[in-house]
Every structure is written in C-alpha cells, then in structure tokens.
PDB file of N, CA and C in Angstrom:
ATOM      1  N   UNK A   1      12.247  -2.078  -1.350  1.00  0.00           N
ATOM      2  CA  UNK A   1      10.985  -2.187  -0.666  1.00  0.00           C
ATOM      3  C   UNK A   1      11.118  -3.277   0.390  1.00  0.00           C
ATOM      4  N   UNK A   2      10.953  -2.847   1.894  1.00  0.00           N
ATOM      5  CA  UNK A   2      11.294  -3.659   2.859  1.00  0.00           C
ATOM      6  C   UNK A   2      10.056  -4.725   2.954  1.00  0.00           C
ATOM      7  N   UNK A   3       8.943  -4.104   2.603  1.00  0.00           N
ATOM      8  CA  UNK A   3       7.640  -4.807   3.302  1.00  0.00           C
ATOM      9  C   UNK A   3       6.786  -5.398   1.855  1.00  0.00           C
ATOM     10  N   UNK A   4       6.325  -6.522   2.071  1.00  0.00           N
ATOM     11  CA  UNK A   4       5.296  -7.377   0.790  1.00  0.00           C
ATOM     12  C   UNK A   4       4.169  -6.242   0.579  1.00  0.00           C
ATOM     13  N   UNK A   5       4.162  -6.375  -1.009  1.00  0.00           N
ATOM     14  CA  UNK A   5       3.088  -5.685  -1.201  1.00  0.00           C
ATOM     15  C   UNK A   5       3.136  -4.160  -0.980  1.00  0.00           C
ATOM     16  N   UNK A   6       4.219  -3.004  -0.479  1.00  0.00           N
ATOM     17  CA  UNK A   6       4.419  -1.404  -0.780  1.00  0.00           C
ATOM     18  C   UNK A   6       3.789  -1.021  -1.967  1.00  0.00           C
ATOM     19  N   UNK A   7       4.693  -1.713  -3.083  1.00  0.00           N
ATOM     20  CA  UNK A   7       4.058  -1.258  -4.477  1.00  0.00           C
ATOM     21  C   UNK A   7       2.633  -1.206  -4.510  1.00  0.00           C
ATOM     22  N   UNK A   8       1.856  -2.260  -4.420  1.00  0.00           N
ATOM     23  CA  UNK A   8       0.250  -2.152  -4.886  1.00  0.00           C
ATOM     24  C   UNK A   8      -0.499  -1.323  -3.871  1.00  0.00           C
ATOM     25  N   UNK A   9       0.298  -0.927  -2.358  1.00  0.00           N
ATOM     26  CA  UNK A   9      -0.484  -0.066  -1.568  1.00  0.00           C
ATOM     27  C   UNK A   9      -0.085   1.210  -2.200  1.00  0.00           C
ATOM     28  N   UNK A  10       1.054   1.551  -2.199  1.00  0.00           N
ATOM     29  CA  UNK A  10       0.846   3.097  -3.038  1.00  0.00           C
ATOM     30  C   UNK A  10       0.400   3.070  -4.349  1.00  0.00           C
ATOM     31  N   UNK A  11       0.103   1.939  -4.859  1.00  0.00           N
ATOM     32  CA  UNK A  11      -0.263   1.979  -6.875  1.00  0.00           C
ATOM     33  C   UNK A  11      -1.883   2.550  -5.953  1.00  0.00           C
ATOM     34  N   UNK A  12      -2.392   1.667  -5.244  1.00  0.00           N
ATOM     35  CA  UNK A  12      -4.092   2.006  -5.083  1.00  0.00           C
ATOM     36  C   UNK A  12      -4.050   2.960  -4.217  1.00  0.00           C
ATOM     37  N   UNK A  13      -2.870   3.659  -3.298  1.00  0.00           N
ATOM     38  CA  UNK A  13      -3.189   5.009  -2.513  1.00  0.00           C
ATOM     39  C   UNK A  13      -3.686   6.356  -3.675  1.00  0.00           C
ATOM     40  N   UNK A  14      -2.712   5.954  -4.887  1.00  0.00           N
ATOM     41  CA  UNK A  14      -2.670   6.808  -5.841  1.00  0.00           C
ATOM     42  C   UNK A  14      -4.604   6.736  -6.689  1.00  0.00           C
ATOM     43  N   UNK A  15      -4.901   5.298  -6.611  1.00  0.00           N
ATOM     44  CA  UNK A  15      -6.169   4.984  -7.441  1.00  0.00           C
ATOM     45  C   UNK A  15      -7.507   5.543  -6.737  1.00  0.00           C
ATOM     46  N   UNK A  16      -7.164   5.079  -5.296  1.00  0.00           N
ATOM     47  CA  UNK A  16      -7.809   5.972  -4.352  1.00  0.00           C
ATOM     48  C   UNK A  16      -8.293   7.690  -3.973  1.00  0.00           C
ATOM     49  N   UNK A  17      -6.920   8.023  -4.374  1.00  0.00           N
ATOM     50  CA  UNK A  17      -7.239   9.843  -4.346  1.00  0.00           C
ATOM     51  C   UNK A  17      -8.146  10.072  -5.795  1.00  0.00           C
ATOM     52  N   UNK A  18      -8.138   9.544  -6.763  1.00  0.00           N
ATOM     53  CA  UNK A  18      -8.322   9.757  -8.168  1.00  0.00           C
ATOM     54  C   UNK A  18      -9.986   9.406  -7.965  1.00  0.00           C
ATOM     55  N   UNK A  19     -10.423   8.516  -7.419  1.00  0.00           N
ATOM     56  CA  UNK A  19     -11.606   7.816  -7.178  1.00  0.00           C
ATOM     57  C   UNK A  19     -12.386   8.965  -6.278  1.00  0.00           C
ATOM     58  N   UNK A  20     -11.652   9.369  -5.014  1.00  0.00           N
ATOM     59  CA  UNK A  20     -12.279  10.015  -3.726  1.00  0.00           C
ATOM     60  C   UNK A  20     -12.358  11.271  -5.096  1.00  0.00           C
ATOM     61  N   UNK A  21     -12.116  12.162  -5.215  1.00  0.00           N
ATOM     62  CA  UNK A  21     -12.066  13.525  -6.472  1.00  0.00           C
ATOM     63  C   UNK A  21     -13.218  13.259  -6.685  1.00  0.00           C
ATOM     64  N   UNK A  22     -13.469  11.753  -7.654  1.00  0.00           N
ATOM     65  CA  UNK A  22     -14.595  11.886  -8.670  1.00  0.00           C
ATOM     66  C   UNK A  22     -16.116  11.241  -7.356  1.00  0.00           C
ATOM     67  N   UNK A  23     -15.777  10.496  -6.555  1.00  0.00           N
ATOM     68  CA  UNK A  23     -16.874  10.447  -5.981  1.00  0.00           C
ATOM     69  C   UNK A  23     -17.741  11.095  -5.570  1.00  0.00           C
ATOM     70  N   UNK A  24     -19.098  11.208  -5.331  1.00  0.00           N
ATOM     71  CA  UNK A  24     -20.306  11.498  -4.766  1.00  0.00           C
ATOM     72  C   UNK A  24     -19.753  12.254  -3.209  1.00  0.00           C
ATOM     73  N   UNK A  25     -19.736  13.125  -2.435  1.00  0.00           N
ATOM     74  CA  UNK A  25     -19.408  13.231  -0.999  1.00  0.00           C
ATOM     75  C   UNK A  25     -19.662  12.034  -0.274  1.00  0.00           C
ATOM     76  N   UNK A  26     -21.249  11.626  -0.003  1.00  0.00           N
ATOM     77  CA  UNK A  26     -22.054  10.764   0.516  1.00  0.00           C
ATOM     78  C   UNK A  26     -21.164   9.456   0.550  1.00  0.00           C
ATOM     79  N   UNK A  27     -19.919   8.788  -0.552  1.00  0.00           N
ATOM     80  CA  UNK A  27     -19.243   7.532  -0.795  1.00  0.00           C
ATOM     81  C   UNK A  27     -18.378   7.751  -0.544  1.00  0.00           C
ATOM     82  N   UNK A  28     -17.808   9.437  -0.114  1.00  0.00           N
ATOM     83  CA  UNK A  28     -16.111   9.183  -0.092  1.00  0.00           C
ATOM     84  C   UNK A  28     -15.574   8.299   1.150  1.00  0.00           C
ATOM     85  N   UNK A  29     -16.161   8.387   1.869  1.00  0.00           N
ATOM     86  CA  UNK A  29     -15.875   7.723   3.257  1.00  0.00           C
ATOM     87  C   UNK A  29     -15.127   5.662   3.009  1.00  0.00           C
ATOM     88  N   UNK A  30     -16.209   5.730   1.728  1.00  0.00           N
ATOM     89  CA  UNK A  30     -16.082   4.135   1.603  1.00  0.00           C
ATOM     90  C   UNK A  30     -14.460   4.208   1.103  1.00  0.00           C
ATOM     91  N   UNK A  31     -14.073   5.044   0.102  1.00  0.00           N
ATOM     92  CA  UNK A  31     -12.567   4.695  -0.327  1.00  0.00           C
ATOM     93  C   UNK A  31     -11.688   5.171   0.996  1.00  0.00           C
ATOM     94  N   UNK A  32     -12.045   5.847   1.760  1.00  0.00           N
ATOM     95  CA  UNK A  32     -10.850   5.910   2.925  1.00  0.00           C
ATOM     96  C   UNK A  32     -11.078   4.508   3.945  1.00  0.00           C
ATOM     97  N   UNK A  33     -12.031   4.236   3.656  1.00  0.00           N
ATOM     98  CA  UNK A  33     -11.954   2.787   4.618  1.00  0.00           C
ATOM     99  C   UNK A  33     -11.201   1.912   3.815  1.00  0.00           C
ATOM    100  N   UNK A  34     -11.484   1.636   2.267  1.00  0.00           N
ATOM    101  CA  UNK A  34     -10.968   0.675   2.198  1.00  0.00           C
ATOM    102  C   UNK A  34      -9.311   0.574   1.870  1.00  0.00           C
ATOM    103  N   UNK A  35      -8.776   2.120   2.093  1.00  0.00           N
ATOM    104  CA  UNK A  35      -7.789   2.687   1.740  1.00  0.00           C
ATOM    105  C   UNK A  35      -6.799   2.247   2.854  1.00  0.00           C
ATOM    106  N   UNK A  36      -7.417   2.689   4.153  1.00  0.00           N
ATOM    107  CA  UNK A  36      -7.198   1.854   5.860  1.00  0.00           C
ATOM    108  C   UNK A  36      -6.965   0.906   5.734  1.00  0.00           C
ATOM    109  N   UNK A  37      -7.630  -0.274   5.101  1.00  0.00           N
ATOM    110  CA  UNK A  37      -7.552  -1.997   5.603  1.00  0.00           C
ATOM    111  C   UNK A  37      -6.543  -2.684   4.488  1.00  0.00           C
ATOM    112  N   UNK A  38      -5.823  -1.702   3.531  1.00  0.00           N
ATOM    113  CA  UNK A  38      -5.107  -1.964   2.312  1.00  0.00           C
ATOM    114  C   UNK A  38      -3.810  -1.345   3.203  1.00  0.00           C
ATOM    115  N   UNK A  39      -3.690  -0.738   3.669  1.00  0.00           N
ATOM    116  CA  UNK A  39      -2.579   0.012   4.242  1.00  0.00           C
ATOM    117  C   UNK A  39      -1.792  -0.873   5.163  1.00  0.00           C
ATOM    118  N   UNK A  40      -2.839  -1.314   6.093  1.00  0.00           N
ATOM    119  CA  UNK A  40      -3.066  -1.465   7.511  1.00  0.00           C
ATOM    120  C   UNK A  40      -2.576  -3.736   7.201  1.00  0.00           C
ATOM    121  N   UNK A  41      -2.878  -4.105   6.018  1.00  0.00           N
ATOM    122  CA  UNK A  41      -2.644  -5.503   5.911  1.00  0.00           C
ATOM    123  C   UNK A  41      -1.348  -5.433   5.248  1.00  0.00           C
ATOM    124  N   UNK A  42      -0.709  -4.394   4.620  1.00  0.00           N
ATOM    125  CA  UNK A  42       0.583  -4.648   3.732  1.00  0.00           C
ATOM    126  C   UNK A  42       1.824  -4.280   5.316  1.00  0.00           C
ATOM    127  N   UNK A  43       1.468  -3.785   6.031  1.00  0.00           N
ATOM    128  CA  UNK A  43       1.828  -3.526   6.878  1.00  0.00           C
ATOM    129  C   UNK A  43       3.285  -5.144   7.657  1.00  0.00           C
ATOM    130  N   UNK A  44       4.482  -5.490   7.799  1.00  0.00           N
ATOM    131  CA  UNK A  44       4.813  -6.089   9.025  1.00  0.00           C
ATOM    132  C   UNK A  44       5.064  -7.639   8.065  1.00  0.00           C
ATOM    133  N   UNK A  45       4.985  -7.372   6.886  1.00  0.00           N
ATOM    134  CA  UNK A  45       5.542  -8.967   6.270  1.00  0.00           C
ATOM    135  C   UNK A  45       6.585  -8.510   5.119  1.00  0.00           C
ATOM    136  N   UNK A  46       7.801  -8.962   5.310  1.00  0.00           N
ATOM    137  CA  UNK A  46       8.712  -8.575   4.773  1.00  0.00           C
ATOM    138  C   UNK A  46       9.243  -9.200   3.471  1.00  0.00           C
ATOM    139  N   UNK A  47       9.799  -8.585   2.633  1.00  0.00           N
ATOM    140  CA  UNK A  47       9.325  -8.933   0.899  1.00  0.00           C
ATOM    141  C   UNK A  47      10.167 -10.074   0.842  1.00  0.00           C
ATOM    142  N   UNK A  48       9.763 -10.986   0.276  1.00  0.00           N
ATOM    143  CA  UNK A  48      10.445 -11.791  -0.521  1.00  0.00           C
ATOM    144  C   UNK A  48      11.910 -11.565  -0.956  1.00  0.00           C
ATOM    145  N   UNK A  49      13.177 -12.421  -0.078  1.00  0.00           N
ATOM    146  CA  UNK A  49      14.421 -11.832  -1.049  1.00  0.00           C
ATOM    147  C   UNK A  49      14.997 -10.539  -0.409  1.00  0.00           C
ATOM    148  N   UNK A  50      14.271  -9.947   0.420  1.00  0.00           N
ATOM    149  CA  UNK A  50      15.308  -8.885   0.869  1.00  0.00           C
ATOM    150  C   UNK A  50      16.449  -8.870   1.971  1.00  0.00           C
ATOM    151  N   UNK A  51      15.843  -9.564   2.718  1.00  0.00           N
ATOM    152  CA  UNK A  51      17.052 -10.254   3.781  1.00  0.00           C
ATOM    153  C   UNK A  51      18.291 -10.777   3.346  1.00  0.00           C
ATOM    154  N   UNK A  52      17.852 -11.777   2.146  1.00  0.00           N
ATOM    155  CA  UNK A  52      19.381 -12.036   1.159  1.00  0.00           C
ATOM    156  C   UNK A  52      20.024 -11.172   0.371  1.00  0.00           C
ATOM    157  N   UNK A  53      19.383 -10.263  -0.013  1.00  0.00           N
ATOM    158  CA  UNK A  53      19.750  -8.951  -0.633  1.00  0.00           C
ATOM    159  C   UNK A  53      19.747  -7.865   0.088  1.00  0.00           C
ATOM    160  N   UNK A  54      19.924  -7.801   1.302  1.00  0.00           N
ATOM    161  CA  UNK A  54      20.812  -6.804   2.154  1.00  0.00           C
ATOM    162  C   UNK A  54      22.129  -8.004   2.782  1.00  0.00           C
ATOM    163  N   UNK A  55      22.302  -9.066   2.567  1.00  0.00           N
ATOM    164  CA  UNK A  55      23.183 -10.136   2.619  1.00  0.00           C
ATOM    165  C   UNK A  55      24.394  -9.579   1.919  1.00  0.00           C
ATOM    166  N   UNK A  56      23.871  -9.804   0.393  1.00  0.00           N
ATOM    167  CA  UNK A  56      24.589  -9.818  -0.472  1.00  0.00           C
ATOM    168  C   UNK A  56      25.074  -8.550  -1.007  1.00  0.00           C
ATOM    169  N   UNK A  57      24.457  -7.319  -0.594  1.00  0.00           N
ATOM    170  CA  UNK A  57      24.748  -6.128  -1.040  1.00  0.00           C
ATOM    171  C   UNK A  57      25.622  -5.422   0.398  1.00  0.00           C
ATOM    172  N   UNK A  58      25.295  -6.269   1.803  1.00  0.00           N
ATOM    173  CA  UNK A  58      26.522  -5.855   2.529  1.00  0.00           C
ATOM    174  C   UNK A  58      26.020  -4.169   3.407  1.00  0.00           C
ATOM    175  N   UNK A  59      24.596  -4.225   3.393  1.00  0.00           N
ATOM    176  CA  UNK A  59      24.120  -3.081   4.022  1.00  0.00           C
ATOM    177  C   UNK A  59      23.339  -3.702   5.519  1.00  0.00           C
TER     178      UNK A  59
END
C-alpha cells in the first residue's frame, strides 16, 4: 500500500455500499458525500515505511 490510510478507505468504501443498500433514497446522497471526502483526503501521503521498503526489497 503506497498511500496512508488505503486500507480504512476501502474497509469504509465497502461499509458505505452496505449502508447506501439499506438507506432511505432521500439519505443516500449523504454516504456518497461522505464517501468523496474519505477518498479524496487518503489521497497523496505516502505510508509510513514504504520508501525504505522499496529500499530494501530493491524494487
């Protein structure tokens, strides 16, 4: 995982579809927004440790 935080954006992309299903029509809108600003912040900061571990693994 190149970028901070991948894991918990796809753990809640996944919590998200499950949520939008059971919601009301009228609310689905709210989980794609907040689905956007979860996406959109994990975005461009790079994980902890991977720079040394493409170092050390020589890729």
């Amino acid at each position: 995982m190149s970028e901070d935080g991948a894991l918990h954006a796809e753990k809640y992309y996944r919590t998200v579809t499950e949520e939008y299903a059971a919601t009301r029509p009228a609310f689905r809108g709210r989980h794609l927004v907040a689905l956007a600003r979860v996406t959109a912040s994990e975005y461009g900061y790079p994980s902890a440790g991977y720079v040394e571990a493409q170092k050390l693994l020589k890729v």
